[in-house]
C-alpha atoms as a PDB file:
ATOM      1  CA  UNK A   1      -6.337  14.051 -19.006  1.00  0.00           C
ATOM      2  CA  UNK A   2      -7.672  11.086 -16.705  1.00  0.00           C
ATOM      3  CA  UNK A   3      -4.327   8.902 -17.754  1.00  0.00           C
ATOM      4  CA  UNK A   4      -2.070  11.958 -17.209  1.00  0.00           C
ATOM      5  CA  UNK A   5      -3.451  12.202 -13.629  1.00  0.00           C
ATOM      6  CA  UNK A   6      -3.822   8.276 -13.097  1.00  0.00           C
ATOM      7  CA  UNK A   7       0.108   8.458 -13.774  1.00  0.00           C
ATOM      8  CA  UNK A   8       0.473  11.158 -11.295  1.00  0.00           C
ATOM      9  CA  UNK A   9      -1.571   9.204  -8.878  1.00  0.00           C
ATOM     10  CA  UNK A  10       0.529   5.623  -9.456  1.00  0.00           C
ATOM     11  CA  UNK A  11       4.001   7.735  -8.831  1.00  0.00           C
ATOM     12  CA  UNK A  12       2.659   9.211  -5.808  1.00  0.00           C
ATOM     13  CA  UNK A  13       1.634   6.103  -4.811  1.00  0.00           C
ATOM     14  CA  UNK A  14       5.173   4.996  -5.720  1.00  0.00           C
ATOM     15  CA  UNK A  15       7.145   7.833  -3.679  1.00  0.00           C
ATOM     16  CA  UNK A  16       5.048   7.103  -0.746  1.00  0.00           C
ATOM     17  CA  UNK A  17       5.800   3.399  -0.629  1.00  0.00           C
ATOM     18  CA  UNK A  18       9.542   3.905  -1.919  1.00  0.00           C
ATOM     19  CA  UNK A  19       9.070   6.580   1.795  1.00  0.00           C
ATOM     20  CA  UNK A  20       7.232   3.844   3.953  1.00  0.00           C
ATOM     21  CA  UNK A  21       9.798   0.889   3.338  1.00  0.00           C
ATOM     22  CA  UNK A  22      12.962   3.736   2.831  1.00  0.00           C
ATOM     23  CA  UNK A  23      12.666   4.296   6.705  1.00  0.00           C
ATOM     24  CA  UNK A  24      13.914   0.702   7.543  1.00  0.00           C
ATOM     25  CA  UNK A  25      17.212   1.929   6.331  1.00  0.00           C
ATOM     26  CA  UNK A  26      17.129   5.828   8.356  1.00  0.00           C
ATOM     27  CA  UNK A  27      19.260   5.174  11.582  1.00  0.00           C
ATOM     28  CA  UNK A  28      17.512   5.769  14.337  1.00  0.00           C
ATOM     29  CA  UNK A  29      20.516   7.920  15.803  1.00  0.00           C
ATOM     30  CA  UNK A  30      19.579  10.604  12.851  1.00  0.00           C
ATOM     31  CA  UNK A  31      16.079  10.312  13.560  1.00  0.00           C
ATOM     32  CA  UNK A  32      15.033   9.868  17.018  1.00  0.00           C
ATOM     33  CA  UNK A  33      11.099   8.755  17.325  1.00  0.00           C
ATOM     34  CA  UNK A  34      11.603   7.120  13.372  1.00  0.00           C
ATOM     35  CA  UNK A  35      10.416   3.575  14.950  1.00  0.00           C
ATOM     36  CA  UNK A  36       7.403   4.907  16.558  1.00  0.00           C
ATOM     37  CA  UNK A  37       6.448   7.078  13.564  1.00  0.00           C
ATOM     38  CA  UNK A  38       7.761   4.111  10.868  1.00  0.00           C
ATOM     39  CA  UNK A  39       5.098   2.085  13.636  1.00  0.00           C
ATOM     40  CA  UNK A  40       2.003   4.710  13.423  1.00  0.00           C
ATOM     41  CA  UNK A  41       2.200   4.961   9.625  1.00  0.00           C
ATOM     42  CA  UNK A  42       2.200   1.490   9.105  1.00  0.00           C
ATOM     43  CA  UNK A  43      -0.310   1.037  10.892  1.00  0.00           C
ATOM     44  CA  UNK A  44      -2.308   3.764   9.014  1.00  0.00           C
ATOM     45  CA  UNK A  45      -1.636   2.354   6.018  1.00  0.00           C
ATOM     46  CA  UNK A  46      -3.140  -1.046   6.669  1.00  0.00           C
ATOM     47  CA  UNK A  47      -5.935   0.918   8.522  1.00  0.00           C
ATOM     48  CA  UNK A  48      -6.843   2.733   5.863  1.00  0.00           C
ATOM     49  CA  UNK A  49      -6.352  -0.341   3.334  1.00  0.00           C
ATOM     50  CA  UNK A  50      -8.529  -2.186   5.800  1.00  0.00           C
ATOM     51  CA  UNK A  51     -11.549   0.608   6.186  1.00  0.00           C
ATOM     52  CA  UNK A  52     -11.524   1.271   2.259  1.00  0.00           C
ATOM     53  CA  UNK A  53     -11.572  -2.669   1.724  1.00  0.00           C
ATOM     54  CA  UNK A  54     -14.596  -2.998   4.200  1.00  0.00           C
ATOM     55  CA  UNK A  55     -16.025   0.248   2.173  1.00  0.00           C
ATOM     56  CA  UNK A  56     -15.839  -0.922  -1.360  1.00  0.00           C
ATOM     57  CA  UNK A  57     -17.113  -4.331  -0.416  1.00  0.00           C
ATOM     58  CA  UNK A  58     -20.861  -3.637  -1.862  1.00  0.00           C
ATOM     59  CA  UNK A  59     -19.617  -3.012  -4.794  1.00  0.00           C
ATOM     60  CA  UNK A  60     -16.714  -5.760  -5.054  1.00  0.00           C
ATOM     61  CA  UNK A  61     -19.457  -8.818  -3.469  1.00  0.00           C
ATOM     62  CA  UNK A  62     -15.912  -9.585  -1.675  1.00  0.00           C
ATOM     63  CA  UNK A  63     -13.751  -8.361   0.892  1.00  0.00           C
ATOM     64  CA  UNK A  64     -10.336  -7.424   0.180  1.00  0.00           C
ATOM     65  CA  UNK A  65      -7.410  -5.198   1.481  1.00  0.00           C
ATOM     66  CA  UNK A  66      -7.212  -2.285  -1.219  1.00  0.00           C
ATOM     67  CA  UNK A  67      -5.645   1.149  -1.300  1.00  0.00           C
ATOM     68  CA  UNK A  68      -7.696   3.948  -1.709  1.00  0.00           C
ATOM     69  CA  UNK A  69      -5.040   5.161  -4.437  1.00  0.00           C
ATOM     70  CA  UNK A  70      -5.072   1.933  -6.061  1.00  0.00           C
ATOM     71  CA  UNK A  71      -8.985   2.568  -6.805  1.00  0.00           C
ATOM     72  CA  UNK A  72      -8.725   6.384  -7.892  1.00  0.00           C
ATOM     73  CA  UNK A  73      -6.011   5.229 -10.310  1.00  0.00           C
ATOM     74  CA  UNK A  74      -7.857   2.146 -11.527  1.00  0.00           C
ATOM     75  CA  UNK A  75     -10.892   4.970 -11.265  1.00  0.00           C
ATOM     76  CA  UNK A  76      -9.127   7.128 -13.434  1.00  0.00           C
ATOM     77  CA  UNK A  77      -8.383   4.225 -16.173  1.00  0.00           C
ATOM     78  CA  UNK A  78     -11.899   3.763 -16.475  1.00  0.00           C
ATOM     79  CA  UNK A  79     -12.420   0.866 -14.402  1.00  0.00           C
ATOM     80  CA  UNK A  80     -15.525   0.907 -12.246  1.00  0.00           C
ATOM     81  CA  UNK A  81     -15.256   0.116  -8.627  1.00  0.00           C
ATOM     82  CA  UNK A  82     -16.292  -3.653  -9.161  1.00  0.00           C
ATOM     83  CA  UNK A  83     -14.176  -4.429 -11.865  1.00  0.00           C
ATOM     84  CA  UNK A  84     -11.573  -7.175 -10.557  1.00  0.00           C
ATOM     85  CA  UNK A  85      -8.468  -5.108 -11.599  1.00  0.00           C
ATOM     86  CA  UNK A  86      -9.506  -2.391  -8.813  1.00  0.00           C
ATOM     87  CA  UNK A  87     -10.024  -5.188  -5.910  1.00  0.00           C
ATOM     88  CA  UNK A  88      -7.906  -7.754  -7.351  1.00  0.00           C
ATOM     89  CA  UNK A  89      -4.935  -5.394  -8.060  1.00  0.00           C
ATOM     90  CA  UNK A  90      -2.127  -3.985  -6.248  1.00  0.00           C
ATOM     91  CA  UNK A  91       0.528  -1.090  -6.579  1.00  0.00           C
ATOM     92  CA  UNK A  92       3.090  -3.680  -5.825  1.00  0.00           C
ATOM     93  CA  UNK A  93       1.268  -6.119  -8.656  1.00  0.00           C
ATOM     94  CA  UNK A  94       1.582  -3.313 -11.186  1.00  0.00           C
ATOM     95  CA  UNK A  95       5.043  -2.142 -10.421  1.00  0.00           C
ATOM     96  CA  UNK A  96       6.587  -5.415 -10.755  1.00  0.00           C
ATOM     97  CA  UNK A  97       4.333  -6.283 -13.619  1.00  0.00           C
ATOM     98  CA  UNK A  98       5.810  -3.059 -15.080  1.00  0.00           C
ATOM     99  CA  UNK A  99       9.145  -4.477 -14.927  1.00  0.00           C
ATOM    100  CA  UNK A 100       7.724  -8.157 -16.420  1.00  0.00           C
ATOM    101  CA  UNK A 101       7.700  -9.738 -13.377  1.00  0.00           C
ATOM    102  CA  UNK A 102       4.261 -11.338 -12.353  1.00  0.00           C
ATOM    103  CA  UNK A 103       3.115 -11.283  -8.854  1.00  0.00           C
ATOM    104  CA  UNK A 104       0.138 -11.864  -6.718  1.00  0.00           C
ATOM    105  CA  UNK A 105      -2.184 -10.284  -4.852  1.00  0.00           C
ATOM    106  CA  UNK A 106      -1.589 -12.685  -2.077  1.00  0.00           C
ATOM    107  CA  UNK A 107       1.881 -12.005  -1.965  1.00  0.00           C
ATOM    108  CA  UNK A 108       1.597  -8.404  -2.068  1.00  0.00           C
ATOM    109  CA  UNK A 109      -0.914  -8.791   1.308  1.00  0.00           C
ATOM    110  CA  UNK A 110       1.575 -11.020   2.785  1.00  0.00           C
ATOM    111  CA  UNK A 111       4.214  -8.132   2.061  1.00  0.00           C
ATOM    112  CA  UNK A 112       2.532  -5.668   3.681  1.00  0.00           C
ATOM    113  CA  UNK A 113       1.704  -7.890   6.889  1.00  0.00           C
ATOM    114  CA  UNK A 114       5.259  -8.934   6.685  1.00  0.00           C
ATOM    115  CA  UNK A 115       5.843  -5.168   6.780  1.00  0.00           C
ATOM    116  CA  UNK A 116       3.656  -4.544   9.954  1.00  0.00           C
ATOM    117  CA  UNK A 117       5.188  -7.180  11.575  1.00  0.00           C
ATOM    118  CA  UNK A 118       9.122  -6.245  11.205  1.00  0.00           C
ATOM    119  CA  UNK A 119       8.115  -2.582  12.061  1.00  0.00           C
ATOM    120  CA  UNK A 120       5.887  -3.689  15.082  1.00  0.00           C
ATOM    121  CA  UNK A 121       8.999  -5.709  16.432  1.00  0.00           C
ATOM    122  CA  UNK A 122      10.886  -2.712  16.505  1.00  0.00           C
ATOM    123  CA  UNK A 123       8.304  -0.861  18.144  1.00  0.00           C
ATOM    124  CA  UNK A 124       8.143  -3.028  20.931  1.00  0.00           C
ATOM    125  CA  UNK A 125      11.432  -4.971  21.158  1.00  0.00           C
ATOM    126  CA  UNK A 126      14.273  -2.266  19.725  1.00  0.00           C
ATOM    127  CA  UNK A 127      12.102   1.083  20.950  1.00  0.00           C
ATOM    128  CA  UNK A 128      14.674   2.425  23.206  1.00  0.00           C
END
């Protein structure tokens, strides 16, 4: 039962991300205030990865950026919350690893701060 909902868990994870990057390519003439919600999520997102990074650190003995959903899944799989595959892990690492292509957790940060920064230009620059 724990694997079924640990799947359930890593495709929600994956419809929410496939939502989060998806609004890059909404046009902003169907969707008026997309940039400044695309903005506020984003932010949320690394909030919340932030927070729950700061949160697990006790058990981890490190800091790192980690999803809350990456830690129920990894929860779910049996892992304990210090285990390196819940901090050292990403969505991204295991959906590309899924498709046998290796990745790391450094790039995946450097995704999402790539992401922050693309959406934050358009928040300020392109917000008309």
């Amino acid at each position: 039962m724990k694997k079924f909902f640990a799947q359930t868990i890593f495709w929600l994870h994956f419809l929410f991300v496939l939502f989060w990057y998806g609004l890059f390519f909404i046009p902003t003439s169907w969707w008026l205030a997309k940039v400044t919600f695309h903005f506020y999520l984003t932010l949320f997102v690394i909030a919340q990865q932030f927070v729950w990074g700061v949160m697990i650190t006790p058990w981890t003995g490190k800091y790192r950026m980690v999803c809350f959903f990456t830690t129920v899944t990894q929860f779910l799989r049996g892992q304990k919350i210090s285990d390196p595959k819940n901090y050292e892990h990403s969505f991204f690492q295991e959906l590309f690893g899924r498709r046998g292509l290796a990745i790391s957790h450094r790039k995946t940060t450097l995704l999402t701060i790539t992401t922050l920064t693309i959406v934050a230009i358009q928040f300020f620059f392109f917000n008309g």
